[in-house]
PDB file of N, CA and C in Angstrom:
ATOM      1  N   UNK A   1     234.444 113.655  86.240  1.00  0.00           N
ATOM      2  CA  UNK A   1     235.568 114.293  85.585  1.00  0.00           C
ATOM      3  C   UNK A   1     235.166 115.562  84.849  1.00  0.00           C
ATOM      4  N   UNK A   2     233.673 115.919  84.787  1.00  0.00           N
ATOM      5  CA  UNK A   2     233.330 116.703  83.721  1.00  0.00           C
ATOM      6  C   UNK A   2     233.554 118.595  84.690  1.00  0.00           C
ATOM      7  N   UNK A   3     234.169 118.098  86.176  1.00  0.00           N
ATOM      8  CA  UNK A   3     234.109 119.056  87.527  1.00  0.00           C
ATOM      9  C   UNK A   3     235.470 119.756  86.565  1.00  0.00           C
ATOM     10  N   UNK A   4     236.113 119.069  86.202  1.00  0.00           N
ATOM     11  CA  UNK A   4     237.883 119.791  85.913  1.00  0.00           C
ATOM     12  C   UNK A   4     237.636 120.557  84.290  1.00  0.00           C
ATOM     13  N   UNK A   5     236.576 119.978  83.709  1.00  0.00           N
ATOM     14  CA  UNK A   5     236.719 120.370  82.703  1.00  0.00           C
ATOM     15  C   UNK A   5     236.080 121.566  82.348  1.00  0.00           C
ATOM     16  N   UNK A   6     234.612 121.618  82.892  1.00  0.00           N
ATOM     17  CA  UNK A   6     233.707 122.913  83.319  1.00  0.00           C
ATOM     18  C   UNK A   6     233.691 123.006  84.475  1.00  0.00           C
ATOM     19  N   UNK A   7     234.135 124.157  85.231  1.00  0.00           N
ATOM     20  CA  UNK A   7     234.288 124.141  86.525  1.00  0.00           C
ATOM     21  C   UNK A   7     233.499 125.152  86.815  1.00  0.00           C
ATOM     22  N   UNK A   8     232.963 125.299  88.146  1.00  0.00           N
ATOM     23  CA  UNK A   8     231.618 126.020  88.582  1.00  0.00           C
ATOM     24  C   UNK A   8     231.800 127.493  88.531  1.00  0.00           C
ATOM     25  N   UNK A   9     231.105 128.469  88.594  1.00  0.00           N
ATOM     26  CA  UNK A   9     231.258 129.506  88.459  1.00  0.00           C
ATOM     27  C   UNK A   9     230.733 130.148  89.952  1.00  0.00           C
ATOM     28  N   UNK A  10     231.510 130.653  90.839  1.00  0.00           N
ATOM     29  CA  UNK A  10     230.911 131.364  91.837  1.00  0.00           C
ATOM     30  C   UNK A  10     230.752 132.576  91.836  1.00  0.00           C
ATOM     31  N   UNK A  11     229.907 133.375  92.059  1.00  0.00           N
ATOM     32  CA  UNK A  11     229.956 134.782  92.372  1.00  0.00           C
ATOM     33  C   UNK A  11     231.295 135.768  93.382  1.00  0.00           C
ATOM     34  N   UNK A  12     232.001 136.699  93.142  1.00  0.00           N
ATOM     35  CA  UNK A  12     232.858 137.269  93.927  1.00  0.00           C
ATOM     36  C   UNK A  12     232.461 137.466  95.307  1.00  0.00           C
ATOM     37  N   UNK A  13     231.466 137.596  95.507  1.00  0.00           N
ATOM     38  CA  UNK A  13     231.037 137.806  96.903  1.00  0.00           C
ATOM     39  C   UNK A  13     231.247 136.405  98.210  1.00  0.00           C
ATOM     40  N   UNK A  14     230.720 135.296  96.985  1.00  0.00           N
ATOM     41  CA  UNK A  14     230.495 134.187  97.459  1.00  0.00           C
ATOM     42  C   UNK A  14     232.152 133.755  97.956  1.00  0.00           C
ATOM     43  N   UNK A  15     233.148 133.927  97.365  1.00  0.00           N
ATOM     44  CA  UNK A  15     234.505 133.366  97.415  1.00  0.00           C
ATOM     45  C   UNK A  15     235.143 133.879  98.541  1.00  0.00           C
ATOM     46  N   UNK A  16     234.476 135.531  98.986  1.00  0.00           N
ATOM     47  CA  UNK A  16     235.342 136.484 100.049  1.00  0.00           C
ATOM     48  C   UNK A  16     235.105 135.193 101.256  1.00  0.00           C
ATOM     49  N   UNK A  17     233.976 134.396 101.092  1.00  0.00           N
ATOM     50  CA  UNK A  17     233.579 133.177 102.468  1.00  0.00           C
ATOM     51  C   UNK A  17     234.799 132.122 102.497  1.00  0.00           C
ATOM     52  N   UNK A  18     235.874 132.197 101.390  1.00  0.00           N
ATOM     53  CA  UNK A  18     236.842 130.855 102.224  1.00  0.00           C
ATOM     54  C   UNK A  18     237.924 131.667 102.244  1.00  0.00           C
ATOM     55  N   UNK A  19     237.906 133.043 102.684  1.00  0.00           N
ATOM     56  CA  UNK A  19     238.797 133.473 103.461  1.00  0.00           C
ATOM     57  C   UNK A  19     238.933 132.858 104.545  1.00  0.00           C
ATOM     58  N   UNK A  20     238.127 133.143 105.727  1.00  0.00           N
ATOM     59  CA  UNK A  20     238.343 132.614 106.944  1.00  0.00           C
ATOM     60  C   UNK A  20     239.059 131.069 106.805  1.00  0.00           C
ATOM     61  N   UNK A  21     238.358 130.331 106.559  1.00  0.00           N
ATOM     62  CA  UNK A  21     238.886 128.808 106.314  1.00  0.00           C
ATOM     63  C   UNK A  21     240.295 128.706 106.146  1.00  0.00           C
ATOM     64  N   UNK A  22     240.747 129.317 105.011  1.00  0.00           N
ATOM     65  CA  UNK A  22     241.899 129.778 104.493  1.00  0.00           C
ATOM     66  C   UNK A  22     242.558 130.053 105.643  1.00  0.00           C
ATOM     67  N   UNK A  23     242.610 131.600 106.240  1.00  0.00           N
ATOM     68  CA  UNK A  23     243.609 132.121 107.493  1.00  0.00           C
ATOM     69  C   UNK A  23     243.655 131.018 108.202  1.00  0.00           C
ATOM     70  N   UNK A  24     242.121 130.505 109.072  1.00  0.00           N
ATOM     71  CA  UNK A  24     242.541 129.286 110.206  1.00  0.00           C
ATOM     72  C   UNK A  24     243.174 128.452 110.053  1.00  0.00           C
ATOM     73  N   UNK A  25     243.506 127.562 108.624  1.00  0.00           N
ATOM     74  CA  UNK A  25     244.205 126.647 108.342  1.00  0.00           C
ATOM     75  C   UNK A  25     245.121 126.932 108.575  1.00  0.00           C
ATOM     76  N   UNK A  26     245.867 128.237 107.681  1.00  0.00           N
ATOM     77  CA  UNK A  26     246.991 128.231 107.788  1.00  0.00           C
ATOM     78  C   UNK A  26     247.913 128.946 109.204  1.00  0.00           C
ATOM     79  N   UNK A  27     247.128 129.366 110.182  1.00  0.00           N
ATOM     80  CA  UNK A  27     247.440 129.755 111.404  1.00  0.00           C
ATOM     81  C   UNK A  27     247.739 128.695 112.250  1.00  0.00           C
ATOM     82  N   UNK A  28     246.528 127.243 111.792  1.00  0.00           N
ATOM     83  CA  UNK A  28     246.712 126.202 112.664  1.00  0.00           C
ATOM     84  C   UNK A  28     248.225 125.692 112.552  1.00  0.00           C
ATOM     85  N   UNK A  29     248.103 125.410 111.417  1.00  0.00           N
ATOM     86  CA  UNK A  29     249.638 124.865 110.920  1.00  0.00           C
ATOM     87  C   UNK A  29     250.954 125.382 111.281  1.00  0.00           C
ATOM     88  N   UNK A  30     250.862 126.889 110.807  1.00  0.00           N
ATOM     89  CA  UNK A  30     252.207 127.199 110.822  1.00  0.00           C
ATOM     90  C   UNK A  30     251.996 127.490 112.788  1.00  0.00           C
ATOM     91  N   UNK A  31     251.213 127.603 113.510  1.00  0.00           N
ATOM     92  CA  UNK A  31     251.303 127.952 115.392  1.00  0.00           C
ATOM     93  C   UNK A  31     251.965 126.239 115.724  1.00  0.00           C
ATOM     94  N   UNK A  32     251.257 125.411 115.093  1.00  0.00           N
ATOM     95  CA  UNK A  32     251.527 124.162 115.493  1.00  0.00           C
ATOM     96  C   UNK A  32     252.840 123.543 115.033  1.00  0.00           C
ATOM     97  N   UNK A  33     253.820 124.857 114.108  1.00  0.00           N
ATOM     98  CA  UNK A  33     254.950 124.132 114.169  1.00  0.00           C
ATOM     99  C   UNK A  33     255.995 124.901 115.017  1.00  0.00           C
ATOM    100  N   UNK A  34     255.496 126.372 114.981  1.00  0.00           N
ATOM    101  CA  UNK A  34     256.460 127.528 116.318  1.00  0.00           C
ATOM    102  C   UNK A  34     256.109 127.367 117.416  1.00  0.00           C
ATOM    103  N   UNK A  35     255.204 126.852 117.842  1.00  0.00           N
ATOM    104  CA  UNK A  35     254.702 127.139 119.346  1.00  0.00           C
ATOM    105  C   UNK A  35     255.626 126.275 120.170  1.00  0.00           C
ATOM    106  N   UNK A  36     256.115 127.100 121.360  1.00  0.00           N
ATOM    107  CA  UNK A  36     256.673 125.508 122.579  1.00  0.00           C
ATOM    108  C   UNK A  36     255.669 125.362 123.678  1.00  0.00           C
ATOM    109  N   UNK A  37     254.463 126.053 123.734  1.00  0.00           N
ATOM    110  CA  UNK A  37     253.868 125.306 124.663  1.00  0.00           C
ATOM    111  C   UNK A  37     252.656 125.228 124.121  1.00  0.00           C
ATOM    112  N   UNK A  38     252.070 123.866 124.020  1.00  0.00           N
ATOM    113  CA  UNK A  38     250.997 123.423 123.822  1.00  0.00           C
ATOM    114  C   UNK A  38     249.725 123.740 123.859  1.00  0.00           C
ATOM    115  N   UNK A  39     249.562 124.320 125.562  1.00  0.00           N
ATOM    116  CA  UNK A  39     248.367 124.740 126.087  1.00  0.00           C
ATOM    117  C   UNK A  39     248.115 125.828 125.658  1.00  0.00           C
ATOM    118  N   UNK A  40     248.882 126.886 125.119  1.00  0.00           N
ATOM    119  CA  UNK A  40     248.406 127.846 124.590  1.00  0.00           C
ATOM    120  C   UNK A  40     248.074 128.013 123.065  1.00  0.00           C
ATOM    121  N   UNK A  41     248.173 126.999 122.485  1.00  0.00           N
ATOM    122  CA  UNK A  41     247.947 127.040 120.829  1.00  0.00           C
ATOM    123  C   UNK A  41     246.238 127.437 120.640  1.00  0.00           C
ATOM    124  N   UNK A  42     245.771 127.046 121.271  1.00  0.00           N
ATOM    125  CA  UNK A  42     244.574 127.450 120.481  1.00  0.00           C
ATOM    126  C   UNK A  42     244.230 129.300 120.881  1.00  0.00           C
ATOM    127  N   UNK A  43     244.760 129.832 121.808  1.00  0.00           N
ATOM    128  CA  UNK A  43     244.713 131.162 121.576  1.00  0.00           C
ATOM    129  C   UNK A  43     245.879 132.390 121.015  1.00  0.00           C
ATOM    130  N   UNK A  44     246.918 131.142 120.293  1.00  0.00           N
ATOM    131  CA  UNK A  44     247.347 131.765 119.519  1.00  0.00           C
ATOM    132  C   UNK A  44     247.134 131.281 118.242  1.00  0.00           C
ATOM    133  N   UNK A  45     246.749 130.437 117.692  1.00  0.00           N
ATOM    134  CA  UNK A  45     246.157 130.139 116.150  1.00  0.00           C
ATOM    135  C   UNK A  45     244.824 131.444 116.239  1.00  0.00           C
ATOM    136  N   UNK A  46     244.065 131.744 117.081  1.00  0.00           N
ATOM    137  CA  UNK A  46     243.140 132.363 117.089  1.00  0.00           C
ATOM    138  C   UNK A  46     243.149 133.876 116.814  1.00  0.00           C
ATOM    139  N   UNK A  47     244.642 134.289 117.804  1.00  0.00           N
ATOM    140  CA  UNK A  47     244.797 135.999 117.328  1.00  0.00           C
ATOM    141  C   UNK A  47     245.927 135.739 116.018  1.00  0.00           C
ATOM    142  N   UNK A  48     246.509 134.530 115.447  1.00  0.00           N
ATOM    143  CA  UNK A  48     246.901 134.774 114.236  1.00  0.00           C
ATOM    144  C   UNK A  48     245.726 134.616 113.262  1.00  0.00           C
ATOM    145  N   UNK A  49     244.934 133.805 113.164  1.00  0.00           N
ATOM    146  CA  UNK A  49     243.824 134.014 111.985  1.00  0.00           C
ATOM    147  C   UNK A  49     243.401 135.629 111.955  1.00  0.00           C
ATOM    148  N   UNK A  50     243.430 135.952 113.141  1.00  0.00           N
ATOM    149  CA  UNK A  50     242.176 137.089 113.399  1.00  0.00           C
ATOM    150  C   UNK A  50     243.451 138.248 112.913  1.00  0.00           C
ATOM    151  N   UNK A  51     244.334 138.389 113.065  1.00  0.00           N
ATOM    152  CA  UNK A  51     245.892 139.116 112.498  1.00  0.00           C
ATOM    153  C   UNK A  51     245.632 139.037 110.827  1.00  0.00           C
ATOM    154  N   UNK A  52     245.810 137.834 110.397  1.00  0.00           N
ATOM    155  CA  UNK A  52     245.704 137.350 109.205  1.00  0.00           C
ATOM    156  C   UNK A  52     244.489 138.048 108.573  1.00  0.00           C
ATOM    157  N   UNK A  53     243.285 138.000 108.870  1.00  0.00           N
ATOM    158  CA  UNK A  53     241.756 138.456 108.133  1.00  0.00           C
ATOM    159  C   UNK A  53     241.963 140.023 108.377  1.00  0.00           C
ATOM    160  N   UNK A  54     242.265 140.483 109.321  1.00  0.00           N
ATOM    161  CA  UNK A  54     242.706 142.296 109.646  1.00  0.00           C
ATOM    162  C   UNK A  54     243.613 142.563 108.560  1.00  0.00           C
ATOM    163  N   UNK A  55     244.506 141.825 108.465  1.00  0.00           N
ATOM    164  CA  UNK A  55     245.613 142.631 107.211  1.00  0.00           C
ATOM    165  C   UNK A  55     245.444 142.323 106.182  1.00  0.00           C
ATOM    166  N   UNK A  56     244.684 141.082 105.646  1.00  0.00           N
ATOM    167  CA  UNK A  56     243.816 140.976 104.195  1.00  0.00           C
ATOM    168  C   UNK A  56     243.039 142.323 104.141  1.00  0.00           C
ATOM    169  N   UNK A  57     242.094 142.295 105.095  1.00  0.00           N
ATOM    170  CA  UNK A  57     241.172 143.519 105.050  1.00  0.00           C
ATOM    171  C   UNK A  57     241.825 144.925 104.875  1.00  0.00           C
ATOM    172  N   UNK A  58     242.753 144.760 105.487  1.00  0.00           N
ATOM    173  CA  UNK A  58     242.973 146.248 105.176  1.00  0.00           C
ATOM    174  C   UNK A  58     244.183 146.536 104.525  1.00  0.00           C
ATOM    175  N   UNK A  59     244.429 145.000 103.544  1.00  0.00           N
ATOM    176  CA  UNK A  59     244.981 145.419 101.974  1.00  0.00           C
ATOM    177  C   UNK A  59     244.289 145.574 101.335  1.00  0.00           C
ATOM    178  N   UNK A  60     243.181 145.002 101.022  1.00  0.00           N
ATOM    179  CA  UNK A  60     241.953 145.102 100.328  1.00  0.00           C
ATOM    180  C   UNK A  60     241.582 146.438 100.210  1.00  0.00           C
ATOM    181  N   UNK A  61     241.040 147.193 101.545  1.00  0.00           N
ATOM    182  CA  UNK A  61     240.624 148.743 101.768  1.00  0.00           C
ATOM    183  C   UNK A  61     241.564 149.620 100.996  1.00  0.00           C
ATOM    184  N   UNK A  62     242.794 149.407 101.210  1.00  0.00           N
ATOM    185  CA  UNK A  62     244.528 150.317 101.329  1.00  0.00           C
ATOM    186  C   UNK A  62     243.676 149.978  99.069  1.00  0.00           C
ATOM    187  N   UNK A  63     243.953 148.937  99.230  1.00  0.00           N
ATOM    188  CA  UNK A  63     243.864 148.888  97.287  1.00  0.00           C
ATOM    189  C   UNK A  63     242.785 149.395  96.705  1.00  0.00           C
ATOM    190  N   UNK A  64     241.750 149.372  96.932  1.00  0.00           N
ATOM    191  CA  UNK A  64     240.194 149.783  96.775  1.00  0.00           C
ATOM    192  C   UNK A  64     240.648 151.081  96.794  1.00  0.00           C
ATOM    193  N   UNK A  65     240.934 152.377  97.756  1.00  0.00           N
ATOM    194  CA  UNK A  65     241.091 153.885  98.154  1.00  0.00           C
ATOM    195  C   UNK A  65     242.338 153.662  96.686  1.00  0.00           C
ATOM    196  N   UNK A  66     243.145 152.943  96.571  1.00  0.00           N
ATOM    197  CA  UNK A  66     243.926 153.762  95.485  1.00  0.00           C
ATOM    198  C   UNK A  66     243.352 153.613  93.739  1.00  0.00           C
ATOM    199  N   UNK A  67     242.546 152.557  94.156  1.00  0.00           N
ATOM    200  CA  UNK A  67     241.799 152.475  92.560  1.00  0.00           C
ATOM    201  C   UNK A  67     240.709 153.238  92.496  1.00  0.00           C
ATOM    202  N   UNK A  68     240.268 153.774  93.539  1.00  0.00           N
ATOM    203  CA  UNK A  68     239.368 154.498  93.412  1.00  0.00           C
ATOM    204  C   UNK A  68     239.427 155.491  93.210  1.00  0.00           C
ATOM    205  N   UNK A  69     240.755 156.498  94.415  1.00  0.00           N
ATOM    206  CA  UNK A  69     240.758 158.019  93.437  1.00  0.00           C
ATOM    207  C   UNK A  69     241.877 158.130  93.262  1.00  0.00           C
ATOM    208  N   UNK A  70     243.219 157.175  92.614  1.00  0.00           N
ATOM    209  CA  UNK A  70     244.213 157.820  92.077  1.00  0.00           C
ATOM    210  C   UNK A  70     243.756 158.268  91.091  1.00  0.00           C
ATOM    211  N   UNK A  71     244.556 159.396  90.877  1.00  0.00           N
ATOM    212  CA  UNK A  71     244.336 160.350  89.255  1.00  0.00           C
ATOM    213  C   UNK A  71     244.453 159.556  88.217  1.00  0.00           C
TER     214      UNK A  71
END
C-alpha cells in the first residue's frame, strides 16, 4: 500500500516508452469494435497505432517549434 502513497518517480524520457502500449491498446479496441471484417483487423489496428504515434509526434514537434520561438 505504501505504492499509492509514495509513488515512483520516473524520468520524462522514460514515460515517452508507454506511448506505444498506449496507441496499440487503444487501436486494438476501438478497430475491434468498427471493423466488419475480421481478417483484416490486425492490419488495421496496425496503421491506426502507427496514425496514432505520427500525430502525437507531430503535436509534440507543432508544440515544441511554438515554445520555442514564439516571441
Amino acid at each position: 500500500m505504501t505504492l499509492f502513497v509514495h509513488p515512483m518517480t520516473l524520468p520524462f524520457y522514460s514515460l515517452l516508452w508507454l506511448l506505444p502500449p498506449l496507441c496499440l491498446g487503444v487501436a486494438i479496441i476501438y478497430k475491434t469494435i468498427r471493423t466488419d471484417d475480421i481478417r483484416r483487423l490486425p492490419r488495421q489496428v496496425l496503421g491506426l497505432a502507427v496514425y496514432m504515434a505520427g500525430g502525437l509526434a507531430g503535436l509534440g514537434a507543432g508544440l515544441w517549434l511554438i515554445l520555442r520561438y514564439w516571441p
